[in-house]
Protein backbone atom coordinates (compact mmCIF):
# COMPACT_ATOMS: atom_id res chain seq x y z
CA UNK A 1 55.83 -52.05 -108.44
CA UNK A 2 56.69 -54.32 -105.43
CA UNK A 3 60.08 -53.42 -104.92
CA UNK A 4 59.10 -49.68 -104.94
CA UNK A 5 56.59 -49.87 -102.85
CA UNK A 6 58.73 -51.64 -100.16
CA UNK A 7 61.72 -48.67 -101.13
CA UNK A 8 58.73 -46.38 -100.43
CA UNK A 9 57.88 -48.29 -97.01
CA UNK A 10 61.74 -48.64 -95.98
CA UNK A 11 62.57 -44.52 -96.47
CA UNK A 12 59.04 -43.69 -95.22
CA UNK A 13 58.77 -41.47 -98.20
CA UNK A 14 55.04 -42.19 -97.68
CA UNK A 15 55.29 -40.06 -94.06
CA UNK A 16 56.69 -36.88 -95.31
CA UNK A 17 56.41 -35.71 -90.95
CA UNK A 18 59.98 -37.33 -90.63
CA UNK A 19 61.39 -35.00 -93.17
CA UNK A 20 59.73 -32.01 -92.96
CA UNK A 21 60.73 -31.90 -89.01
CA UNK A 22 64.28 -32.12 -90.75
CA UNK A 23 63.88 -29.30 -93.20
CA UNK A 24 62.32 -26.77 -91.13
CA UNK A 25 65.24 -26.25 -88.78
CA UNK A 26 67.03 -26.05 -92.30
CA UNK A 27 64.95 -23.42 -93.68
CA UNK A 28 64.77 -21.26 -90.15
CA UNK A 29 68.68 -20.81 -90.41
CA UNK A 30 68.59 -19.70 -93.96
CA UNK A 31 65.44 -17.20 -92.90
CA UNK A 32 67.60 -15.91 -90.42
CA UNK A 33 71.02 -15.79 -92.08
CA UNK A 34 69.70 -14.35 -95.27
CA UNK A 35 69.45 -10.88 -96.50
CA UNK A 36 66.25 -10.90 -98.34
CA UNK A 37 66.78 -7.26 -99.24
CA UNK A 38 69.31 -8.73 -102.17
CA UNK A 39 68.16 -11.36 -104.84
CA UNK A 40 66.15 -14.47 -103.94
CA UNK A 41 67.70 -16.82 -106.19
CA UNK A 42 69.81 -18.26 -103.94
CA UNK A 43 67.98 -18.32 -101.25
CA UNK A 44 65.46 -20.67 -103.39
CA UNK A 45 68.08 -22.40 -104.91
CA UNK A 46 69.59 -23.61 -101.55
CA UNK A 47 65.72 -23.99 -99.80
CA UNK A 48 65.42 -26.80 -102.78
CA UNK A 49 68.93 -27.80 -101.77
CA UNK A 50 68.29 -28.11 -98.57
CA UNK A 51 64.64 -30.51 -98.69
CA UNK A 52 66.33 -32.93 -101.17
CA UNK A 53 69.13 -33.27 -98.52
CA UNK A 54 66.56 -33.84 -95.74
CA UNK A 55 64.42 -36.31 -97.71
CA UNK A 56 67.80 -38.23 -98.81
CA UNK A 57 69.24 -38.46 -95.58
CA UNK A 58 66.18 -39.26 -93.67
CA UNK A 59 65.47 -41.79 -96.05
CA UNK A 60 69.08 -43.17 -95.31
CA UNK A 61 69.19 -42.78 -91.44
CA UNK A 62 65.62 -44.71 -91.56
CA UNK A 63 67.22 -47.45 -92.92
CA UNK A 64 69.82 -47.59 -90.85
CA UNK A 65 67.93 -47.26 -88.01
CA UNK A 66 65.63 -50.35 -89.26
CA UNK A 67 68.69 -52.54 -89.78
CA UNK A 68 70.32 -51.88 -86.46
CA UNK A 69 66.35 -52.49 -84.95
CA UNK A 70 65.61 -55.07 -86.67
CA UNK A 71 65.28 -57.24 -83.72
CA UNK A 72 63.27 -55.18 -81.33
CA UNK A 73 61.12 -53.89 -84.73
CA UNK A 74 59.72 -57.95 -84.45
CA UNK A 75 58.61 -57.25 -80.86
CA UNK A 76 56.94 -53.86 -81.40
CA UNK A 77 53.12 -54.39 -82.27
CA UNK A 78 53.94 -50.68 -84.55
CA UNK A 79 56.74 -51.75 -86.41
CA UNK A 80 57.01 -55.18 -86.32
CA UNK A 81 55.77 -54.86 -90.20
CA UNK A 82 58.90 -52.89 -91.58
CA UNK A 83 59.82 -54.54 -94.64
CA UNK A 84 63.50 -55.37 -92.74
CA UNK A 85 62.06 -56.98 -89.84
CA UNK A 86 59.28 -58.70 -91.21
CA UNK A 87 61.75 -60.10 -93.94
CA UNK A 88 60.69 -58.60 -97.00
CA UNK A 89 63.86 -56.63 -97.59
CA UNK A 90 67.16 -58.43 -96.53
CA UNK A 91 69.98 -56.29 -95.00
CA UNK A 92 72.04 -56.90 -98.24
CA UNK A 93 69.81 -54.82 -100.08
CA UNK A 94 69.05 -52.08 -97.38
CA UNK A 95 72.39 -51.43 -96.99
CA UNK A 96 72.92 -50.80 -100.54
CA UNK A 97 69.78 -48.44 -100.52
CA UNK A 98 71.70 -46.72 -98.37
CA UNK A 99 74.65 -45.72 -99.37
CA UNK A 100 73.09 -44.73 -102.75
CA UNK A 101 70.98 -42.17 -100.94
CA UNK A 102 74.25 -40.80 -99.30
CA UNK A 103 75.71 -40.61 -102.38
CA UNK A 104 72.98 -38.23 -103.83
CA UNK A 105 72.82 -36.79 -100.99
CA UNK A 106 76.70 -35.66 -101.17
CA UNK A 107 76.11 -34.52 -104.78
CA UNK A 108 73.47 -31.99 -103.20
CA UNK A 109 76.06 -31.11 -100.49
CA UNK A 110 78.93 -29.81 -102.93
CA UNK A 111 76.60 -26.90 -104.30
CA UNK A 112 77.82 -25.53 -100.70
CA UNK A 113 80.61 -23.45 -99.34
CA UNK A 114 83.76 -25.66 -98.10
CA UNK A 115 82.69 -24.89 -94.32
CA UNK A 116 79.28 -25.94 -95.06
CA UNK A 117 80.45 -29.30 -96.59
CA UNK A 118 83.12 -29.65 -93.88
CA UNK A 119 80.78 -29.18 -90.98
CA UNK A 120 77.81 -31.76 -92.95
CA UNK A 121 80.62 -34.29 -93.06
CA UNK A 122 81.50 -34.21 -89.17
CA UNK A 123 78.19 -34.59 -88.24
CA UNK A 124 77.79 -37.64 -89.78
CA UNK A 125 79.33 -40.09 -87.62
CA UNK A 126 76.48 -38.94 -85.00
CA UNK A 127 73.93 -38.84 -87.51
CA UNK A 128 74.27 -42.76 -87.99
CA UNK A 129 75.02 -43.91 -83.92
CA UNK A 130 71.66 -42.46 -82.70
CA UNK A 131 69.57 -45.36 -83.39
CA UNK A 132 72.36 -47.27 -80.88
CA UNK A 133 70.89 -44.36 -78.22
CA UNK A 134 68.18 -46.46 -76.64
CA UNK A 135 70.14 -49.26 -75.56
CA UNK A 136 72.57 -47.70 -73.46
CA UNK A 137 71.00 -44.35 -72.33
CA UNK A 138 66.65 -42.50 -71.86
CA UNK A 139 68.39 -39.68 -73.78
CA UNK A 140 67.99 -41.02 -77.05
CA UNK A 141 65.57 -37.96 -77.92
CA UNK A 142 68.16 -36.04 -76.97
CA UNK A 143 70.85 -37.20 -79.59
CA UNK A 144 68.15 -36.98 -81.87
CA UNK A 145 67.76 -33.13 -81.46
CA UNK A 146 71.29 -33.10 -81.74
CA UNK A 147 71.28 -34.84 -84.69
CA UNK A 148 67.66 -33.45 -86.69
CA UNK A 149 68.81 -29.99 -85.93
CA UNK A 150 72.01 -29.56 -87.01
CA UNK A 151 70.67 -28.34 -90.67
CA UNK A 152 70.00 -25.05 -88.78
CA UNK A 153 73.87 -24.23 -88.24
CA UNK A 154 74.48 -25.77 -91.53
CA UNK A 155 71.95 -23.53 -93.71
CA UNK A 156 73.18 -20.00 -91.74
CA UNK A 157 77.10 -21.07 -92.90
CA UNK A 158 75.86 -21.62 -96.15
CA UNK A 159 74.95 -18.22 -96.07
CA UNK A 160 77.07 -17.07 -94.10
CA UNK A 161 80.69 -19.02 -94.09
CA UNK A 162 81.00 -18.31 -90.74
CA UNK A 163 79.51 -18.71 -87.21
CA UNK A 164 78.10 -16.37 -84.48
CA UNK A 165 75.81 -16.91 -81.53
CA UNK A 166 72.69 -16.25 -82.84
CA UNK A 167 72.38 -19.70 -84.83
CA UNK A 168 73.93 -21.40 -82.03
CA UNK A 169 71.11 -20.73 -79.84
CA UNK A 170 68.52 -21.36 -81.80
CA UNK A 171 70.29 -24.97 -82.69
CA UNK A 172 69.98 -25.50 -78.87
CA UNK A 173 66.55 -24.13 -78.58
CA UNK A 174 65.17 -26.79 -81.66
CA UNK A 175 66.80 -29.80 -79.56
CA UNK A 176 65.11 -29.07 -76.99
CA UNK A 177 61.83 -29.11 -79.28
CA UNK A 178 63.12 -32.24 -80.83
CA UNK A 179 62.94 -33.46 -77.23
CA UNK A 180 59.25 -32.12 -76.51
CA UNK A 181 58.03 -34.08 -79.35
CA UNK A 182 59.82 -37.16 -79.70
CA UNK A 183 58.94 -37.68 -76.03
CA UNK A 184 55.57 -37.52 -77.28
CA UNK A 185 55.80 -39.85 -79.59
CA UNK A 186 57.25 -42.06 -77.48
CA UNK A 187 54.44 -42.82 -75.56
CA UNK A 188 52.84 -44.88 -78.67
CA UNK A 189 54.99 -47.49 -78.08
CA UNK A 190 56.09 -47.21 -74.30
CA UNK A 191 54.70 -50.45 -73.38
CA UNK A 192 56.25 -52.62 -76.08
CA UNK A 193 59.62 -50.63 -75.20
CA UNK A 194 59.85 -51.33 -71.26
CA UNK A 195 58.81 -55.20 -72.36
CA UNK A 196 61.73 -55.62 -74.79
CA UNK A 197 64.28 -53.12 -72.95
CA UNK A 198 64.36 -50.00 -74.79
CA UNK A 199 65.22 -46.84 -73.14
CA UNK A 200 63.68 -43.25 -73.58
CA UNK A 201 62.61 -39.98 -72.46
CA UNK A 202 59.04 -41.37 -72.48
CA UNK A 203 59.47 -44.51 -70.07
CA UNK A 204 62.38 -42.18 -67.94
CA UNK A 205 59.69 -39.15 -67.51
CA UNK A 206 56.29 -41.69 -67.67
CA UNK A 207 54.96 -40.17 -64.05
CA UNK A 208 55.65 -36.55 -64.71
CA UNK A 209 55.10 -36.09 -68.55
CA UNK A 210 53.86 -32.92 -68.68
CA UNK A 211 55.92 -31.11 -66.79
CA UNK A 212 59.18 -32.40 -68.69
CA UNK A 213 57.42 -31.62 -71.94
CA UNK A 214 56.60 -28.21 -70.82
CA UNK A 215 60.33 -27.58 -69.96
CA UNK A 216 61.28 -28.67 -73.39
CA UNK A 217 59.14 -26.43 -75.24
CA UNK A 218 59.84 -23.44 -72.51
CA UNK A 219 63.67 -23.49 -73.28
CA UNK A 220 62.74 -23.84 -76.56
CA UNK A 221 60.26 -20.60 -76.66
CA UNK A 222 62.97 -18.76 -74.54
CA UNK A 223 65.51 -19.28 -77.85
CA UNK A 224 63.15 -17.72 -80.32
CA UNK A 225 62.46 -14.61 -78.24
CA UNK A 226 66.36 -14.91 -77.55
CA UNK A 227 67.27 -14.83 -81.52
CA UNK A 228 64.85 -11.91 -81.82
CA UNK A 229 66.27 -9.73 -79.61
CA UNK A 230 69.70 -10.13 -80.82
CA UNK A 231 68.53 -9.70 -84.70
CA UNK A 232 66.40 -7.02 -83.44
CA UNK A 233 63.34 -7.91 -85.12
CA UNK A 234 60.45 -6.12 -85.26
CA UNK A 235 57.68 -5.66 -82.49
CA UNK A 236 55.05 -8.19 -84.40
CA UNK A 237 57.09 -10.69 -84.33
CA UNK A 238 57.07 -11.08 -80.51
CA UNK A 239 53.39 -10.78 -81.15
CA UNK A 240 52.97 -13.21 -83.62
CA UNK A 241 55.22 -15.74 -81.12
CA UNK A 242 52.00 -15.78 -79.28
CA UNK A 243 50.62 -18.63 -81.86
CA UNK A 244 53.52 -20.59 -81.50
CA UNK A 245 53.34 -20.57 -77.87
CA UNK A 246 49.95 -21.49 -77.30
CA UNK A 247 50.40 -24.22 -80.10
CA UNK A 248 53.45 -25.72 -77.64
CA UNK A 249 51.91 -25.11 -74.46
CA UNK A 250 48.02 -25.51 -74.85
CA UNK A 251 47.37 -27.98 -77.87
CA UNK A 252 50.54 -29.75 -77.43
CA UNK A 253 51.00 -29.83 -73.89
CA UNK A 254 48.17 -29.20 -71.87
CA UNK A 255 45.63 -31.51 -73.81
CA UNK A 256 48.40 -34.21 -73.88
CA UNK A 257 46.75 -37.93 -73.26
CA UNK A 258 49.59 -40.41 -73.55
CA UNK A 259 47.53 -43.05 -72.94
CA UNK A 260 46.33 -42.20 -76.23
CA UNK A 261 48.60 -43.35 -78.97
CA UNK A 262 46.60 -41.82 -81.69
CA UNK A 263 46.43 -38.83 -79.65
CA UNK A 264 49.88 -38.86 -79.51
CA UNK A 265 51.01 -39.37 -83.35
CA UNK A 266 47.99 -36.30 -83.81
CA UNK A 267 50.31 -33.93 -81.31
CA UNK A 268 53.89 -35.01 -82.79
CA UNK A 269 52.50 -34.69 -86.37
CA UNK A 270 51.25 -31.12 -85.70
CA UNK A 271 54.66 -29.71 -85.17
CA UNK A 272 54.57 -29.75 -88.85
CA UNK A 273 52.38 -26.85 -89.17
CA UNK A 274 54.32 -25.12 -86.40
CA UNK A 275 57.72 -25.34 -88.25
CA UNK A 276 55.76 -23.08 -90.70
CA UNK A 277 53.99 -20.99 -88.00
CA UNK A 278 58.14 -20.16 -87.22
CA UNK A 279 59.15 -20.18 -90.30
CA UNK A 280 56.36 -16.91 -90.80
CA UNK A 281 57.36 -15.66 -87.54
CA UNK A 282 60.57 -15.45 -88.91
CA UNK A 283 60.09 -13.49 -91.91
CA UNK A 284 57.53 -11.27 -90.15
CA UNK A 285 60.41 -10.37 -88.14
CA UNK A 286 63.37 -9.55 -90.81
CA UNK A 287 60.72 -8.00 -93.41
CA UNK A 288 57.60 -6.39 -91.91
């Protein structure tokens, strides 16, 4: 009961935010590349796909992340407890952990199309070399977008087997969300980080956060109305877009304290609920 309770700690299975901000770029390109006029078997059957892939290779790329961290984890008053650095799971083991959960993970990818595995297996290279981000560049939320939102292409060429503009935009509208609220997040630790050395959005954009933030999620808001014009969906979904952008610009944004770590882990965690809200928004748009 130990050991799996340290697994649990090391994957963060117990903080299902990590990979749920994973799977709901995932399940927007399937909602958009799907024709739910035909059956929805398969459009169940790769949804399921799809979350055991995010929860396996989250779990992975957490790992890795704490091995290659292990050393600035000790100095972090937040994660100075992870079972790597504080020595409770040696990198031996981790490492094994890991390539396990890759290994399930490629047994979910093979249910796809050839293009679909072809494009997974590129990405992966970048998937693992983000955690490296934050000691040579404040962009690491950046390669992180690049990197949490790539399930979006993935899931419309699963559908699809091909690729067209409308998924591509929306890919670059989510990093720029990714970048909205991983900057947020940042701030819980941005005093640790500019001790020890670490680079970020956060520490780079520290005097002006707001207004960077609010860019983020404005590019971002730009893409959906973008994707809905060229999939001409209906009227209420440009109506119903009006949740998600008070959620970005008024809860997330304008009420911002990042003095306030708590405050700060409250904000990041919400874009949970508005991965739904678009998710909905979505499907208002293609069925309604």
């Amino acid at each position: 009961m130990h050991n799996i309770k340290l697994f649990i700690e090391l994957t963060r299975l117990n903080r299902p935010i990590g990979y749920m901000l994973l799977f709901w770029p995932c399940l927007w390109g399937l909602a958009i590349g799907y024709d739910f006029n035909s059956s929805l078997e398969i459009f169940y059957f790769y949804s399921i796909l799809f979350f055991m892939g995010s929860i396996l290779m989250r779990s992975a790329g957490c790992i890795v992340n704490d091995i290659v961290d292990k050393n600035f984890d000790k100095k972090v008053e937040r994660t100075k407890n992870r079972p790597i650095a504080s020595g409770k799971v040696s990198v031996k083991l981790a490492l094994i952990y890991s390539i396990i959960l890759c290994g399930l993970a490629f047994l979910v990818l093979i249910n796809f199309n050839r293009f679909t595995i072809l494009m997974a297996l590129l990405s992966m290279p970048l998937a693992f070399t983000y955690p490296l981000m934050k000691r040579f560049t404040y962009w690491p939320q950046l390669f992180l977008g690049i990197t949490f939102n790539y399930g979006l292409v993935l899931a419309w060429i699963s559908i699809n087997n091909s690729i067209n503009l409308v998924p591509v935009i929306f890919y670059l509208g989510a990093i720029f969300w990714t970048l909205g609220y991983d900057t947020i997040y940042g701030y819980q630790d941005i005093k640790d980080d500019e001790i020890i050395g670490v680079k970020s959005t956060s520490i780079k954009f520290k005097n002006n956060p707001k207004i960077f933030i609010s860019l983020c999620y404005l590019f971002f808001f730009i893409s959906l109305i973008t994707i809905g014009i060229l999939m001409n969906f209906k009227i209420l979904y440009f109506i119903t877009l009006i949740i998600t952008f008070s959620h970005l610009t008024v809860y997330q944004t304008k009420n911002l304290n990042v003095a306030d770590p708590f405050q700060c882990l409250k904000k990041f965690k919400s874009n949970n609920l508005l991965g739904l809200i678009i998710f909905i928004n979505i499907l208002i748009g293609k069925i309604i």
